[in-house]
N, C-alpha and C. Protein backbone atom coordinates (compact mmCIF):
# COMPACT_ATOMS: atom_id res chain seq x y z
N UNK A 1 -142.48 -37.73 18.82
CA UNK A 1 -142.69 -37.30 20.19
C UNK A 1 -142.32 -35.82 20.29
N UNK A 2 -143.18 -35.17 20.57
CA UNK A 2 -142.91 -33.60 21.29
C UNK A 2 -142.46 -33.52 22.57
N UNK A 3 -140.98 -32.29 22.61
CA UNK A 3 -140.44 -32.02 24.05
C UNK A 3 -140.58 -31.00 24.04
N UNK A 4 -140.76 -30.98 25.78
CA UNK A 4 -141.37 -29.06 25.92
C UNK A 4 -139.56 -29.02 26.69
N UNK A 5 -139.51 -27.42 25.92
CA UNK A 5 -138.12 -27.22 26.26
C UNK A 5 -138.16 -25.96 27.26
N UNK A 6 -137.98 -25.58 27.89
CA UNK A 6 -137.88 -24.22 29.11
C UNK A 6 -136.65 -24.12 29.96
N UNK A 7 -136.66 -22.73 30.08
CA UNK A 7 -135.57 -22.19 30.61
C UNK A 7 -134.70 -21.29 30.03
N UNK A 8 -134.98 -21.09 28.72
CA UNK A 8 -134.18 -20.87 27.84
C UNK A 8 -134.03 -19.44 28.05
N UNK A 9 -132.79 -18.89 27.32
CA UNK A 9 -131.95 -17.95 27.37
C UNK A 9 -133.28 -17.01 26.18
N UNK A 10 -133.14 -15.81 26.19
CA UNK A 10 -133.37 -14.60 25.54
C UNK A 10 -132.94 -14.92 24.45
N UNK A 11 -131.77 -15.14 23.77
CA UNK A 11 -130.67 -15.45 22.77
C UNK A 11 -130.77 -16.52 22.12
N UNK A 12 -131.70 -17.39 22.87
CA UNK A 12 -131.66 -18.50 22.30
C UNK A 12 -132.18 -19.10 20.79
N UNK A 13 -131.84 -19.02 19.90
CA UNK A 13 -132.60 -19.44 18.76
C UNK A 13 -133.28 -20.93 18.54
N UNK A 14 -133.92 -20.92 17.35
CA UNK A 14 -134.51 -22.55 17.05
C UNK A 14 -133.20 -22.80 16.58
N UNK A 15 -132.30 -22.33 15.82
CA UNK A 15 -131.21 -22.91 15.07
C UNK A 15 -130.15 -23.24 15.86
N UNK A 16 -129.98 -22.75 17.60
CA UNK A 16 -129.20 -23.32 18.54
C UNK A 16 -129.90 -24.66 18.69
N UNK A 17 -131.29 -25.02 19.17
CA UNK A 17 -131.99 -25.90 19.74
C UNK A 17 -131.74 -27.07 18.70
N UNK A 18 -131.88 -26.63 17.39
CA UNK A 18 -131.92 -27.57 16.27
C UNK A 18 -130.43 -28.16 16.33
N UNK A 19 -129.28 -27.56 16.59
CA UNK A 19 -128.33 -28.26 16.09
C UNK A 19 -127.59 -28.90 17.75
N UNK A 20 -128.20 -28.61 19.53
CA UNK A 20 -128.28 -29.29 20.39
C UNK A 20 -128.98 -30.82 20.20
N UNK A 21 -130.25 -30.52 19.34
CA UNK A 21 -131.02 -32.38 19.52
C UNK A 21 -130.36 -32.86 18.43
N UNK A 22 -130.04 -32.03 17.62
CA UNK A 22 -129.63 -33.67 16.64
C UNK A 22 -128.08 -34.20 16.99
N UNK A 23 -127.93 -33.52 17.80
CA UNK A 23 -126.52 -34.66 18.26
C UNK A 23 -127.48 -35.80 19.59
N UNK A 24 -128.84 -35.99 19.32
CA UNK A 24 -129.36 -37.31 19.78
C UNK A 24 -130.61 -37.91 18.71
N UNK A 25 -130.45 -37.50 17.35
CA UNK A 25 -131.03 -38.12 16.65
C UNK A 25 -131.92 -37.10 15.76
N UNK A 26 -132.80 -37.16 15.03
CA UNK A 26 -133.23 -36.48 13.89
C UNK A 26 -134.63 -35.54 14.33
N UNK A 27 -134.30 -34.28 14.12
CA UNK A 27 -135.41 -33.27 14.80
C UNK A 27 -136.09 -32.87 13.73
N UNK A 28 -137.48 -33.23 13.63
CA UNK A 28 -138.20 -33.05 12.92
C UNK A 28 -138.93 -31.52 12.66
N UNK A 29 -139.20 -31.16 13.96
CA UNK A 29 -139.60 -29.08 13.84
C UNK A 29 -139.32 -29.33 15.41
N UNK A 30 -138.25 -27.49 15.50
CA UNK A 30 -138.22 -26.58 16.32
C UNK A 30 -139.22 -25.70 16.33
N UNK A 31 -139.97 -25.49 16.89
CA UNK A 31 -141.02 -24.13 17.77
C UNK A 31 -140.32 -23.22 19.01
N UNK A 32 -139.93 -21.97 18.74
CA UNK A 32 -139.77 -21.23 19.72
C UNK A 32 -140.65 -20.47 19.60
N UNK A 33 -141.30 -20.11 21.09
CA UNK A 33 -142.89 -19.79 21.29
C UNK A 33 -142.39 -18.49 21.53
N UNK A 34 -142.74 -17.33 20.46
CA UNK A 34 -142.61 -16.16 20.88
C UNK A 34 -143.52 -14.85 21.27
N UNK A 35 -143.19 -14.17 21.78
CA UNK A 35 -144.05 -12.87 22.35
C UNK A 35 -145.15 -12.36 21.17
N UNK A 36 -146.58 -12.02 21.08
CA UNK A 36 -146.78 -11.86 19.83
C UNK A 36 -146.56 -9.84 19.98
N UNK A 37 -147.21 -9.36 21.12
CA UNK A 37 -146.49 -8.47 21.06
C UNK A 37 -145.12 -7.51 21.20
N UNK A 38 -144.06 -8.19 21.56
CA UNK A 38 -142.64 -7.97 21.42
C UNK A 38 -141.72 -8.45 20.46
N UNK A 39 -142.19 -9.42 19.88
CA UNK A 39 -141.65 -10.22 19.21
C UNK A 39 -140.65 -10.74 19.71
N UNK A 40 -140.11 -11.62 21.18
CA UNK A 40 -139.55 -11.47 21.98
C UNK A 40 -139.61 -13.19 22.20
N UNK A 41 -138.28 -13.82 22.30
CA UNK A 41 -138.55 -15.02 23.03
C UNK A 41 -139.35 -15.17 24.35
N UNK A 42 -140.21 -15.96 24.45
CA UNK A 42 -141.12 -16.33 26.00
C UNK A 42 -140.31 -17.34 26.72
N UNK A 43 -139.10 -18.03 26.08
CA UNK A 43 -138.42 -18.49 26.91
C UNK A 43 -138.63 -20.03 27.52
N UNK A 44 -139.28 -20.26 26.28
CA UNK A 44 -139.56 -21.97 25.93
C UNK A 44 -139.83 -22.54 24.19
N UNK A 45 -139.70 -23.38 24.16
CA UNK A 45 -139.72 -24.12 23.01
C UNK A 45 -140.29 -25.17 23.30
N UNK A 46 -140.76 -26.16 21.87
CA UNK A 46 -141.00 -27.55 21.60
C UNK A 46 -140.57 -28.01 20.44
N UNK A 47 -140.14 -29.06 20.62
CA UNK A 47 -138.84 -29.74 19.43
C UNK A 47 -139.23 -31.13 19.15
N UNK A 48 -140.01 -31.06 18.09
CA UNK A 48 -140.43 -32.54 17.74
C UNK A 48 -139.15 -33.64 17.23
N UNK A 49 -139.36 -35.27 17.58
CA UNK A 49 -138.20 -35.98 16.53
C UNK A 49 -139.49 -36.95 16.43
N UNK A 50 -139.19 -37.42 15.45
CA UNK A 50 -139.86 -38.82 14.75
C UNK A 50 -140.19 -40.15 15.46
N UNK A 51 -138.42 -40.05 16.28
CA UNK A 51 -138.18 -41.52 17.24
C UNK A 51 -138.32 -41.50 18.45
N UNK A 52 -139.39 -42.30 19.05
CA UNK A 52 -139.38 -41.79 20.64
C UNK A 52 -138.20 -41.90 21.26
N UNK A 53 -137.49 -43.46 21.18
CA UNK A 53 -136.12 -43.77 21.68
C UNK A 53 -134.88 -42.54 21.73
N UNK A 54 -135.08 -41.51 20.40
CA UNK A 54 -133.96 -40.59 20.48
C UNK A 54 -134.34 -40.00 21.03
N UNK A 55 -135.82 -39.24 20.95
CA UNK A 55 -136.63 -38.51 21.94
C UNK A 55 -136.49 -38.74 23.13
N UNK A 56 -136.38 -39.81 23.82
CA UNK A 56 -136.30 -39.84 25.06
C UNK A 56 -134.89 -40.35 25.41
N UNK A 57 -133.76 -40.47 24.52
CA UNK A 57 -132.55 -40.06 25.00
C UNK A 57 -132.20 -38.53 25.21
N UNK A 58 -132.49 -38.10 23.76
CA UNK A 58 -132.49 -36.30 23.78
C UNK A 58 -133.20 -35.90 25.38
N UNK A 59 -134.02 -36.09 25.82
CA UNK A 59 -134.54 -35.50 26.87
C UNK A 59 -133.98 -35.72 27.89
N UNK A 60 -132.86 -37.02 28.28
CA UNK A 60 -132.24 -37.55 29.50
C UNK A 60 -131.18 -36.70 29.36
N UNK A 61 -130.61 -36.48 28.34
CA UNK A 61 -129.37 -36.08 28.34
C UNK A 61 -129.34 -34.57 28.58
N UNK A 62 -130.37 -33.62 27.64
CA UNK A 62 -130.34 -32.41 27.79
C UNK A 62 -131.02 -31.82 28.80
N UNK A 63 -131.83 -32.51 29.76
CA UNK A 63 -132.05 -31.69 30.95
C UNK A 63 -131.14 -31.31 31.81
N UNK A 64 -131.34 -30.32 32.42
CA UNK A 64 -130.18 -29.79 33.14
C UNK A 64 -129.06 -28.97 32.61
N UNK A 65 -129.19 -29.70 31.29
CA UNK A 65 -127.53 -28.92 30.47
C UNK A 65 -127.54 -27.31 30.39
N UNK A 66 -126.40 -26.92 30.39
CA UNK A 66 -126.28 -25.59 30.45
C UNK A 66 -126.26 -25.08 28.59
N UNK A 67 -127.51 -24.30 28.29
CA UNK A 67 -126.96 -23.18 26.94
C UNK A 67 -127.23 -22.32 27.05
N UNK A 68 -125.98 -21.46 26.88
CA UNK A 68 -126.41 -20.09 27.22
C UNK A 68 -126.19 -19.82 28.65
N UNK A 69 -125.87 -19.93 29.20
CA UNK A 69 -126.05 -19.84 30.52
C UNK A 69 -127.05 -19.78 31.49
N UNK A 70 -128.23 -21.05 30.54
CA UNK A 70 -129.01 -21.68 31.47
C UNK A 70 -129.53 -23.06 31.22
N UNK A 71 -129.82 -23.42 32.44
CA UNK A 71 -129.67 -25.25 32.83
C UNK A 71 -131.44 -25.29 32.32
N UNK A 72 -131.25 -26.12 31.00
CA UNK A 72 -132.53 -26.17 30.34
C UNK A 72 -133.48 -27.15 31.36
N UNK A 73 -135.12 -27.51 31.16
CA UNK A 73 -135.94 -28.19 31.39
C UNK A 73 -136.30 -28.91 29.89
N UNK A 74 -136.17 -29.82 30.00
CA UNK A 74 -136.93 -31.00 29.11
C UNK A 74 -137.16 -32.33 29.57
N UNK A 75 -138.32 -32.10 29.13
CA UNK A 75 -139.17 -33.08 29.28
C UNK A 75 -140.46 -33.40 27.88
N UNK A 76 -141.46 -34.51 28.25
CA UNK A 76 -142.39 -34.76 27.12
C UNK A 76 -143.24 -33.87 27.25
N UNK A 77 -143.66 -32.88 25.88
CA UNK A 77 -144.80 -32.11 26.29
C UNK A 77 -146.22 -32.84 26.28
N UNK A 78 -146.78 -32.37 27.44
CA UNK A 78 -148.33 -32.07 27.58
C UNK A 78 -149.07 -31.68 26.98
N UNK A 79 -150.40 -32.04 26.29
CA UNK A 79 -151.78 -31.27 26.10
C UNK A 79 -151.88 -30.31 26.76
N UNK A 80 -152.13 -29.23 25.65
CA UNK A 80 -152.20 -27.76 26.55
C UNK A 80 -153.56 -27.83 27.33
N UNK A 81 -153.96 -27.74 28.48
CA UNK A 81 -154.90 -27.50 29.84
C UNK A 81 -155.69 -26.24 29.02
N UNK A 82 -157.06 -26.66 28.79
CA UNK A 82 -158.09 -26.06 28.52
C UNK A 82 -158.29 -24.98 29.47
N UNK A 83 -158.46 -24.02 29.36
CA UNK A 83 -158.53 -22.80 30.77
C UNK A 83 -160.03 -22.21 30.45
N UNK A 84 -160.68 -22.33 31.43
CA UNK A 84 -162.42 -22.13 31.41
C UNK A 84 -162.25 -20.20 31.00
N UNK A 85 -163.29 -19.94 30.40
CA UNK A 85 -163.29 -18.42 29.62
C UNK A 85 -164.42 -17.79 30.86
N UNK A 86 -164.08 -16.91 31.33
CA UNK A 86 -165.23 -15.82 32.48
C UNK A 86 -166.42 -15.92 31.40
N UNK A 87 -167.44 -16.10 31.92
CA UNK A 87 -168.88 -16.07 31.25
C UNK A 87 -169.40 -14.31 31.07
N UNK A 88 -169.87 -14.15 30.01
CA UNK A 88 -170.48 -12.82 29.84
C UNK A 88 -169.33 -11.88 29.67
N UNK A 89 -167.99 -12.15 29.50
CA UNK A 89 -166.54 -11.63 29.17
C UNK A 89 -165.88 -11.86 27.88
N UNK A 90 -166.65 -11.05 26.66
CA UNK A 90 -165.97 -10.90 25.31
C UNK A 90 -164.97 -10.42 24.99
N UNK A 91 -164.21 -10.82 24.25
CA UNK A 91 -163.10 -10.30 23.84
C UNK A 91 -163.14 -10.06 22.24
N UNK A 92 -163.75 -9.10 21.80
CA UNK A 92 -163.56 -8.69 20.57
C UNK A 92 -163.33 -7.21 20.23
N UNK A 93 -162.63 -7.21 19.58
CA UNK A 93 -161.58 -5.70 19.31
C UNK A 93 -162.47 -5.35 17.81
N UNK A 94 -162.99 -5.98 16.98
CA UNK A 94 -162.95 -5.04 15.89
C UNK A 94 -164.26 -4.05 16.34
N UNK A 95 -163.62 -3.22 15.43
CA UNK A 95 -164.20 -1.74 15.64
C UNK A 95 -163.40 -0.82 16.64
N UNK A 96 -162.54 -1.33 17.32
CA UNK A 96 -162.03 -0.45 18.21
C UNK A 96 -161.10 0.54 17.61
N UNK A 97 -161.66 1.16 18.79
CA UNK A 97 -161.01 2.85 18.81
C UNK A 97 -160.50 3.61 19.80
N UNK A 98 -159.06 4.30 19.39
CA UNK A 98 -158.60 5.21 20.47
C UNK A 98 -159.31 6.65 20.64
């Protein structure tokens, strides 16, 4: 089961997140979703475990909790929402030039 994690601190690493879930059972991959141009936490994650049951203890327990000095969101993640593309609106860079 995948949890979408938000709220998170600037500071926050996968290696904080990783060693918060497994005190509710075995975390299979941390994802912290980062800036591609800042290289910058965006200030959410998703933290897979194997077991839904720990999964969905991990998620009762750690919502709300404070790390870092902020009260996380978790919950089960969602299918990311397809977002319709403007028609006749390309986005291709090669060849570009300043």
């Amino acid at each position: 089961m995948k949890l979408y994690v938000g709220n998170l601190s600037f500071e926050t690493t996968e290696n904080d997140l990783q060693d918060l879930f497994e005190q509710h059972g075995t975390v299979n991959e941390v994802h912290l979703m980062m800036d591609r141009m800042t290289g910058k936490s965006r200030g959410f994650a998703f933290v897979t475990m194997n077991d839904n049951t720990q999964a969905n203890a991990a998620a009762s327990a750690l919502n709300g909790h404070e790390l870092n000095g902020r009260a996380l969101t978790v919950n089960e993640a969602r299918p990311r929402e397809q977002r319709p593309r403007p028609q006749g609106e390309r986005r291709s860079f090669a060849g570009f030039r300043r």
